[in-house]
Protein backbone atom coordinates (compact mmCIF):
# COMPACT_ATOMS: atom_id res chain seq x y z
CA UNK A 1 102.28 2.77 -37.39
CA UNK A 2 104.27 0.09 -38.65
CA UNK A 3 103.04 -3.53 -38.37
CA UNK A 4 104.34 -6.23 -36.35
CA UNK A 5 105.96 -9.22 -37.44
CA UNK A 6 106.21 -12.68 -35.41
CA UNK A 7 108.40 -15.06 -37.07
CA UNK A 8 107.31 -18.67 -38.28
CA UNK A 9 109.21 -20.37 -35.73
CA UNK A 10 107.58 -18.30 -32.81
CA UNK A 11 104.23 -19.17 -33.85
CA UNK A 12 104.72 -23.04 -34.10
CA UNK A 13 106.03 -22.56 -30.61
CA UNK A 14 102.66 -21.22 -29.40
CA UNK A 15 100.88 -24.03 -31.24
CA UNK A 16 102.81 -26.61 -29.60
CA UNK A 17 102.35 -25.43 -25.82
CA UNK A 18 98.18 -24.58 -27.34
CA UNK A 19 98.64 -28.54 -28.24
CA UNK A 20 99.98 -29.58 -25.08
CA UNK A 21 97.95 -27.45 -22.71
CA UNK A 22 94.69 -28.93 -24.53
CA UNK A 23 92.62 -32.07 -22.52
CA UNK A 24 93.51 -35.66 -23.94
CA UNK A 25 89.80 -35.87 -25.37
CA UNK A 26 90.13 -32.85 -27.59
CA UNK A 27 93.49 -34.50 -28.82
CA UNK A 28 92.39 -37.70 -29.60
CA UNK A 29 88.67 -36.51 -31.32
CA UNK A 30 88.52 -37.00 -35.32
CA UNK A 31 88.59 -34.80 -37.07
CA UNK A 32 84.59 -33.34 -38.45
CA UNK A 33 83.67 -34.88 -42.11
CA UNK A 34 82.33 -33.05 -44.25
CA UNK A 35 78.87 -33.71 -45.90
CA UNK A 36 78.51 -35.78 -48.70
CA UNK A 37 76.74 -33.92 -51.12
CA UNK A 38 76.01 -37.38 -53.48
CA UNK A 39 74.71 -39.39 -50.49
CA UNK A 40 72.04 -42.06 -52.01
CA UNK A 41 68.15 -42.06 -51.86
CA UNK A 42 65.99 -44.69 -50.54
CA UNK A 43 65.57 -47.72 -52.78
CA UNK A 44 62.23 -47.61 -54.61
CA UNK A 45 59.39 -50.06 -54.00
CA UNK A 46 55.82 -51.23 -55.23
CA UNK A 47 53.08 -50.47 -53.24
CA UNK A 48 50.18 -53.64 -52.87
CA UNK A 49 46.62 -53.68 -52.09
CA UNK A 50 45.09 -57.16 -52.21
CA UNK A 51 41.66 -58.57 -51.05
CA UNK A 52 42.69 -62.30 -49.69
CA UNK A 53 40.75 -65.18 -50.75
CA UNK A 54 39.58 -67.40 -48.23
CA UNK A 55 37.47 -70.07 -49.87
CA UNK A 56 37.25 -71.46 -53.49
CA UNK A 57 35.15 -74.14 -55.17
CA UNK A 58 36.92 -77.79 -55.60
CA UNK A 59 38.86 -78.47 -58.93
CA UNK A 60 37.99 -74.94 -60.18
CA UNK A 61 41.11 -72.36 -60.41
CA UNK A 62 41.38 -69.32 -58.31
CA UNK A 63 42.48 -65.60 -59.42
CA UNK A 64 43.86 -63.17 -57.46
CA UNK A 65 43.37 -59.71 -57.81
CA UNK A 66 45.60 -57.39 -56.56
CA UNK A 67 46.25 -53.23 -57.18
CA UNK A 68 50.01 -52.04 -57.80
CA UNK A 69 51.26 -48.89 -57.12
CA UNK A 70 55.07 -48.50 -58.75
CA UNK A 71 55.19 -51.61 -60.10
CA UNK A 72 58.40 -50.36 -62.16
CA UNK A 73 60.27 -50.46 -58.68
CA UNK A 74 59.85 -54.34 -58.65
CA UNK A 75 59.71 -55.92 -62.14
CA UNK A 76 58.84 -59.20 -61.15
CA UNK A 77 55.72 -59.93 -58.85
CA UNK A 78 54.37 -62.92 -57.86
CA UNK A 79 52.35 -65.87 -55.81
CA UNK A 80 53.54 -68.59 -53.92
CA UNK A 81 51.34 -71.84 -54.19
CA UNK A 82 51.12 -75.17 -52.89
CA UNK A 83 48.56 -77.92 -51.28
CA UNK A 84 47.68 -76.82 -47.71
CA UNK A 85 50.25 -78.44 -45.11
CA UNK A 86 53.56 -79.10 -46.94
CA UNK A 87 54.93 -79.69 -50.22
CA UNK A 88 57.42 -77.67 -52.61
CA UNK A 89 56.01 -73.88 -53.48
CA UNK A 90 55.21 -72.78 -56.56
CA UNK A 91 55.61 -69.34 -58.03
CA UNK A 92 52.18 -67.95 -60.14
CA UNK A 93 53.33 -64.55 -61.63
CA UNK A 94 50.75 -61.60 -61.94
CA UNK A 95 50.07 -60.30 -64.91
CA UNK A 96 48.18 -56.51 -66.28
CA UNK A 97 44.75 -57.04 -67.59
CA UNK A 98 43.50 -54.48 -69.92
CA UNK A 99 41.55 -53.22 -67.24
CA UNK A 100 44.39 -52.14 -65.21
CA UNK A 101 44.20 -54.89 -62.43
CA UNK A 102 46.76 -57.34 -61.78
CA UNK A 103 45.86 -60.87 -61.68
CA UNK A 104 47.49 -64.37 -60.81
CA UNK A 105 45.93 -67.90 -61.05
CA UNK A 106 46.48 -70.80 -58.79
CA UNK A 107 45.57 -73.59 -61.12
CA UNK A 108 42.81 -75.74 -60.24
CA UNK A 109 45.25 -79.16 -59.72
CA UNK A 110 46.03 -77.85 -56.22
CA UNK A 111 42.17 -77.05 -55.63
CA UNK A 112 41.36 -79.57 -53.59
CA UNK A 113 40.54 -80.52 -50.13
CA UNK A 114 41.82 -79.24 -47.55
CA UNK A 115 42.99 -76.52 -50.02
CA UNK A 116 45.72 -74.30 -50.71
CA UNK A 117 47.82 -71.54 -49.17
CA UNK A 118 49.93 -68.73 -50.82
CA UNK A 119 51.86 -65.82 -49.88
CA UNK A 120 52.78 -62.52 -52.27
CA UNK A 121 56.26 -61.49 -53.16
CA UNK A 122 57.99 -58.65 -55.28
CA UNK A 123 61.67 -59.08 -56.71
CA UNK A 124 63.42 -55.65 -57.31
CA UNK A 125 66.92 -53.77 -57.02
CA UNK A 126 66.31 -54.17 -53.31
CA UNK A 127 65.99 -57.53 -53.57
CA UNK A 128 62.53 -59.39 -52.56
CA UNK A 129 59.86 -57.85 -50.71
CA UNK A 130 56.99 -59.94 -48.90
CA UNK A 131 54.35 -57.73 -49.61
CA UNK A 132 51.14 -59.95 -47.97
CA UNK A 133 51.52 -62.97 -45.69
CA UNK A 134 54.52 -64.94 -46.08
CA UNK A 135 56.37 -68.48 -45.99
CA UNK A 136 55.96 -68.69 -42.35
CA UNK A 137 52.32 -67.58 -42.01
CA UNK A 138 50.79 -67.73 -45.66
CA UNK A 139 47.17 -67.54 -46.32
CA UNK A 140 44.67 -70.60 -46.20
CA UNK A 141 41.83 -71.31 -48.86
CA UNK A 142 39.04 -73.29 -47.44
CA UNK A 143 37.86 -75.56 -49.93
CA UNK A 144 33.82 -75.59 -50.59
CA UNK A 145 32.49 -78.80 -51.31
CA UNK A 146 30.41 -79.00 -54.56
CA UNK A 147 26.68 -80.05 -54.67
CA UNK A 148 27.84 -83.46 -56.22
CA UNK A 149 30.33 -83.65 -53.41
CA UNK A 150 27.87 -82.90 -50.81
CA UNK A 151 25.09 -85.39 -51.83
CA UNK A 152 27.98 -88.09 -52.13
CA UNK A 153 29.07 -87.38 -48.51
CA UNK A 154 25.18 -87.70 -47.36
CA UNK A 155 25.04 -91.03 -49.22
CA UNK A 156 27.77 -92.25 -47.62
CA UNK A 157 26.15 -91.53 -44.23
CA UNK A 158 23.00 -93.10 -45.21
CA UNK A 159 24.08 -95.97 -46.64
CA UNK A 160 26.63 -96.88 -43.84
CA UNK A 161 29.54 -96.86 -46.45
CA UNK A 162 28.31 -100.02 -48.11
CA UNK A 163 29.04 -99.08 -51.89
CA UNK A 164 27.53 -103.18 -53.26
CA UNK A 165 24.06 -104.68 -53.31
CA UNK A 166 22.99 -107.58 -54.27
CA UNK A 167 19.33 -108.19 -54.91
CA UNK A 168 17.04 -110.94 -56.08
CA UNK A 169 13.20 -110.73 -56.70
CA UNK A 170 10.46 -112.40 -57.85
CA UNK A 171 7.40 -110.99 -59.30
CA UNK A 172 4.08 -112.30 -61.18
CA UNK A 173 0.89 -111.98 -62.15
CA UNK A 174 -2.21 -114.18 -63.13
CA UNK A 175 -4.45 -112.54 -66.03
CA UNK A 176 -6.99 -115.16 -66.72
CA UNK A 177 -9.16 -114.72 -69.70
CA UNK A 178 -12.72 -115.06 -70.73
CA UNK A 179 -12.37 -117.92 -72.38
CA UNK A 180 -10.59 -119.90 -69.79
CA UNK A 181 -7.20 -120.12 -70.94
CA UNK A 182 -3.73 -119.22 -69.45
CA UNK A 183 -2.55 -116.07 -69.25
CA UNK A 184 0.31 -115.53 -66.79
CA UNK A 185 3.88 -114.69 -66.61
CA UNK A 186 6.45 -115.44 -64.01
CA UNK A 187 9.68 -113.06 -63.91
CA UNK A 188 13.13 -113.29 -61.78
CA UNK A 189 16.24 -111.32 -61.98
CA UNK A 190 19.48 -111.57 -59.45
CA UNK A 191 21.78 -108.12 -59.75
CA UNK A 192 24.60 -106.53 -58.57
CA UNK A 193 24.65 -102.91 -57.99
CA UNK A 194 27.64 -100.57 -57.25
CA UNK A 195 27.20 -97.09 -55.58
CA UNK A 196 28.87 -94.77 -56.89
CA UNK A 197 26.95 -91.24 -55.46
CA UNK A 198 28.03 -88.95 -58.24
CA UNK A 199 26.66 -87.97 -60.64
CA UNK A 200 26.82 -91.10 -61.95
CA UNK A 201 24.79 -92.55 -59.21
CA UNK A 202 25.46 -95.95 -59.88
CA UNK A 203 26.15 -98.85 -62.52
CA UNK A 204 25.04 -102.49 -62.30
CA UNK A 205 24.48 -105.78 -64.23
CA UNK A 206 22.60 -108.97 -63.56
CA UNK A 207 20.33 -112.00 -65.20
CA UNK A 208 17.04 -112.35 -65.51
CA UNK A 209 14.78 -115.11 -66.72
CA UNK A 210 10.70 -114.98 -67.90
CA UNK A 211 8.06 -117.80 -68.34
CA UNK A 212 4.54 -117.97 -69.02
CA UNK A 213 1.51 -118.97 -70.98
CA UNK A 214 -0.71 -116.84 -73.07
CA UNK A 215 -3.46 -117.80 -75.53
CA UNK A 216 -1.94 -117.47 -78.66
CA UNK A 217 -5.18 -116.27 -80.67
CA UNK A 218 -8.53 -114.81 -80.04
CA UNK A 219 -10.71 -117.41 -78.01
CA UNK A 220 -7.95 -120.04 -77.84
CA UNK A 221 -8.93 -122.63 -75.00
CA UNK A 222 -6.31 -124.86 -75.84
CA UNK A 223 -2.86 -125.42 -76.94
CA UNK A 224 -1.85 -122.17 -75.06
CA UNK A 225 1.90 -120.74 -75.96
CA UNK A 226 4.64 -121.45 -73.34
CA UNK A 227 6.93 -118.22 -73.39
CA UNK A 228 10.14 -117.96 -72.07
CA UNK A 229 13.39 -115.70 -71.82
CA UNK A 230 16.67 -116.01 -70.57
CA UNK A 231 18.94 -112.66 -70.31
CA UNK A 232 21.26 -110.36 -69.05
CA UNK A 233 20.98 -106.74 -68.25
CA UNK A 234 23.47 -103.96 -67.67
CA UNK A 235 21.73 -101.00 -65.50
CA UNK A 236 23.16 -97.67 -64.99
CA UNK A 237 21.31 -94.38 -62.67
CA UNK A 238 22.47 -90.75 -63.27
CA UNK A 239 21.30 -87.95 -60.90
CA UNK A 240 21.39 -84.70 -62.57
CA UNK A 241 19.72 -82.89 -60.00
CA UNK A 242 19.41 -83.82 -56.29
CA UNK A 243 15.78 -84.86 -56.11
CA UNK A 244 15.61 -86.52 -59.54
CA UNK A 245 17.19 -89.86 -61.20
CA UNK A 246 17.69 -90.94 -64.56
CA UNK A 247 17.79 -95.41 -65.16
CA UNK A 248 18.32 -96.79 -68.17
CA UNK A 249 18.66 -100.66 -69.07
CA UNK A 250 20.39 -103.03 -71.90
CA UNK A 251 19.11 -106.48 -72.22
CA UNK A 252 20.78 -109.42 -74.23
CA UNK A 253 18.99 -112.97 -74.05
CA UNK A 254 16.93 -115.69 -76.13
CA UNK A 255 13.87 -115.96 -75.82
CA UNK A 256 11.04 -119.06 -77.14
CA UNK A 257 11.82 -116.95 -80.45
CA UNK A 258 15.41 -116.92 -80.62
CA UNK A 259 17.30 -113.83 -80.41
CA UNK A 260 16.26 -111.45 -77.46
CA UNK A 261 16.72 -108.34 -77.26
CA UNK A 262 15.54 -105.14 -74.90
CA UNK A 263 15.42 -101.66 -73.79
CA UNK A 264 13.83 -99.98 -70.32
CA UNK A 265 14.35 -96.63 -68.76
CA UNK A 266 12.83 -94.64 -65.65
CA UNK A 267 12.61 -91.23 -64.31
CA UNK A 268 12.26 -91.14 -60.63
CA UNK A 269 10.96 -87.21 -59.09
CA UNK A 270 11.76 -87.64 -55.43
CA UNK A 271 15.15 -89.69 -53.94
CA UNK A 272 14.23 -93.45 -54.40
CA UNK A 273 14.77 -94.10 -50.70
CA UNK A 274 11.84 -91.49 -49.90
CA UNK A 275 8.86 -90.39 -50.95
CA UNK A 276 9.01 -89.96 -54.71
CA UNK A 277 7.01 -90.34 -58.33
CA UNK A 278 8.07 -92.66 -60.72
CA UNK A 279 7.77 -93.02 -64.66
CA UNK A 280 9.17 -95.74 -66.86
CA UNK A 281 8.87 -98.53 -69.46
CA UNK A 282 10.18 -101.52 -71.04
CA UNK A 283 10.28 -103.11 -74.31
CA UNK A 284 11.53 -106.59 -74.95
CA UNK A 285 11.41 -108.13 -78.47
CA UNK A 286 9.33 -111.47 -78.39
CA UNK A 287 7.84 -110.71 -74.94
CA UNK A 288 6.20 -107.38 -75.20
CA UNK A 289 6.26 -103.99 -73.73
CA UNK A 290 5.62 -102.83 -70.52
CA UNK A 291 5.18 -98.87 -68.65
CA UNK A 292 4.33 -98.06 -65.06
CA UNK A 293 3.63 -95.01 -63.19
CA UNK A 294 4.70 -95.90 -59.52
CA UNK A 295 4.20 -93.40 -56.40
CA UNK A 296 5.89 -93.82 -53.07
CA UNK A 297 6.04 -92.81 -49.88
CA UNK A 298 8.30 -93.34 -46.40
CA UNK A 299 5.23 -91.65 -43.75
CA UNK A 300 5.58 -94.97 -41.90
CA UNK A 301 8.98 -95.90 -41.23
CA UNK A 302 10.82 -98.26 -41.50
CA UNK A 303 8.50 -98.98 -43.86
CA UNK A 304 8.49 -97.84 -47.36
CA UNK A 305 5.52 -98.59 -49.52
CA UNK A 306 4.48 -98.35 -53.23
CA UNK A 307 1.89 -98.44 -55.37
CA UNK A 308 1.69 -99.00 -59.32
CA UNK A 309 -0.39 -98.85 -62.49
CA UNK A 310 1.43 -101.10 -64.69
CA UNK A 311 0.51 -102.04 -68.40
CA UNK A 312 1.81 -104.74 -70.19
CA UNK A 313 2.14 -107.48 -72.46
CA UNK A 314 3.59 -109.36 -70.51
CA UNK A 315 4.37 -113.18 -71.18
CA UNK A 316 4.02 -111.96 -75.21
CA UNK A 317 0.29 -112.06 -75.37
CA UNK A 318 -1.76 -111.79 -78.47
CA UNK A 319 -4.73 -111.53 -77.17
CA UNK A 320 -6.34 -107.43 -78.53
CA UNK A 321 -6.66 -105.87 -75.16
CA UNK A 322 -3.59 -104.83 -73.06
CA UNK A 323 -3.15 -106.50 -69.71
CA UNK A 324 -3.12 -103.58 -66.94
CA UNK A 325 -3.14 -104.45 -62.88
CA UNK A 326 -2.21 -102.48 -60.22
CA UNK A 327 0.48 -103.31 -57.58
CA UNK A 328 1.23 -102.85 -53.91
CA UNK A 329 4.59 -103.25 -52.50
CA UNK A 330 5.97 -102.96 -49.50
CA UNK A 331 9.84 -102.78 -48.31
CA UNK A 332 10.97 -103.63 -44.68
CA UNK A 333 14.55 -102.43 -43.47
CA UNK A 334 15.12 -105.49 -41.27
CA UNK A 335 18.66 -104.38 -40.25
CA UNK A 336 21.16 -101.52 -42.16
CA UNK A 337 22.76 -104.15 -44.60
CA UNK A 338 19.19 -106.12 -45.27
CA UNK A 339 15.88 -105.44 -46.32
CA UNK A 340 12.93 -107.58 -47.68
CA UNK A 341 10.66 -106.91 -50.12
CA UNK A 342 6.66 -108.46 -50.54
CA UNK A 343 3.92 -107.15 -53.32
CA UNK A 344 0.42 -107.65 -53.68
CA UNK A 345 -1.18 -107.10 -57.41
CA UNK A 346 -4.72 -107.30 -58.78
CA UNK A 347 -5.77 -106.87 -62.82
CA UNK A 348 -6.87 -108.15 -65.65
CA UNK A 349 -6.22 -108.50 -69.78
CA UNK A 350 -9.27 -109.44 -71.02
CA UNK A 351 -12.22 -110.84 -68.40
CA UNK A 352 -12.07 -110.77 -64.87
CA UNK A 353 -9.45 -108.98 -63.08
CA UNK A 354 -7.20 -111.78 -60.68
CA UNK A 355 -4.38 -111.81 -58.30
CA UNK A 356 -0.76 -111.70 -58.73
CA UNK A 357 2.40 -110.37 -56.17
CA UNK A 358 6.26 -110.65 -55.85
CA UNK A 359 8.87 -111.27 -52.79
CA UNK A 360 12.38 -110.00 -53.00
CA UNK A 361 15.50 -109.41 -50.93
CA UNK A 362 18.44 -107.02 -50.90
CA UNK A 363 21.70 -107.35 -48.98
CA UNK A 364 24.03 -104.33 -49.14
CA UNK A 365 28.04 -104.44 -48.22
């Protein structure tokens, strides 16, 4: 059986009524693309795991930790910094510890109250990648207030504010003597104080002025020696620890002797406006030295009372035997910015014991 042959220009006849028979739809559809085999895969990208910090000590810096997973994808990983509430960002790149852990540091210049913020960003071939918080929302560090900065801030309250003082006081003390001469010493000092509540507590200077009469040998009746000193004193308190204080004086002056000079000091266990236990002493060239152990206590406010053993030498005696009387003061808080001072004292050197005390005021501003 032979075959059957339909000539070319037959068949494009059928195809053209096939064309024209067909609905508009099917003649206007593209025509099907084929698949590309070389179509591209998904851009790589690090993975981040990071534990936020929320709160950081004052002027100390503050590392961030963070874990990386394909960190090859995105070369370049890093923090953005700045002060809490505005300001320019800046960029605090992590780096590989030996340990495997990434780390970053936001230095401790931006430490401060109210504290920083940040966000964490990676920079790869798919550009940059917010990987926790961001610009818009980034995270807060609450700033912790040191010790120091806490005990300042209490000061503050308690003392209204008022960073001066000025106080002036008067205290002295009659020894007597068996053998009926002088003995007794009359001391005054004005000073300035300025609060600082760190812990450098506070720095001051002032003047200060002695006079007295002591017998100037065994048994002298007579022709007693008239003492006297004229100075100035620079004063300074640390606080290395909350409930203890450190003072420490310079003194300058002349004295009946000529050049005066002088060194005192004090460690106070307690806060000097409460209840506390004091220890200190006193040397000053021509006029002698001096030490005192001092308790007080605040169980009856507004009072705040004190009382002292107190040795000294005190107006430059000669006389063998030490003089050594014991003192009772009292301070009354007559309004915030003023309080008045009165003492009582009782001893002897060598004889009978007799009577001595002190007044004194301090204004604060």
């Amino acid at each position: 059986m032979g075959k059957t042959i339909i000539p070319v220009s037959v068949t494009a006849a059928i195809a053209t009524i096939a064309l024209a028979a067909a609905p508009a739809s099917a003649q206007d559809a593209d025509p099907p693309v084929a698949a590309d085999a070389a179509t591209a895969a998904p851009v790589a990208r690090a993975t981040l795991l990071h534990r936020p910090v929320a709160s950081a000590d004052a002027g100390r810096a503050i590392e961030l930790i963070a874990v990386i997973d394909g960190a090859w994808a995105e070369p370049t990983l890093v923090a953005r910094y700045r002060a809490r509430g505005g300001g320019a960002w800046r960029e605090a790149p992590f780096e590989r510890s030996s340990a495997g852990g990434w780390y970053a540091t936001i230095p401790a210049d931006v430490v401060v109250a109210p504290g920083p913020e940040y966000y964490i960003v990676g920079r790869g071939a798919a550009g940059e990648t917010a990987h926790y918080a961001s610009a818009e929302s980034p995270q807060p560090i609450r700033i912790e207030a040191t010790v120091v900065d806490r005990l300042a801030e209490l000061d503050r309250r308690r003392t209204g504010g008022r960073t001066e003082a000025i106080a002036f006081d008067v205290d002295a003390h009659d020894f007597g003597n068996r053998y009926g001469g002088a003995d007794w010493f009359v001391r005054s000092e004005l000073r300035w104080t300025h609060r600082i509540s760190g812990r450098l507590q506070s720095i001051g200077f002032g003047f200060g002025a002695i006079q007295g009469r002591t017998p100037d040998r065994e048994g002298a009746v007579a022709d007693d020696a008239v003492t006297a000193g004229r100075y100035g004193l620079a004063e300074v308190r640390l606080r290395p620890h909350p409930s203890l204080f450190i003072d420490g004086r310079l003194t300058l002056g002349v004295s009946h002797e000529g050049f005066l000079r002088g060194i005192g000091g004090a460690i106070t266990f307690g806060k000097p406006w409460r209840s506390n236990l004091s220890v200190g002493g006193e040397i000053l060239d021509d006029l002698g030295p001096t030490a005192h152990v001092r308790l007080q206590w605040d169980t009856a406010p507004p009072l705040l009372m004190g009382a002292a053993i107190i040795r000294t030498d005190l107006p430059g005696a000669l006389l063998d035997a030490a003089g050594l009387y014991l003192k009772y003061d009292v301070t009354y808080r007559l309004r915030a910015a003023l309080a008045v001072r009165a003492a009582l004292s009782y001893g002897a050197r060598d004889g009978a014991a007799h009577v001595g005390g002190g007044l004194g005021v301090e204004a604060s501003f």
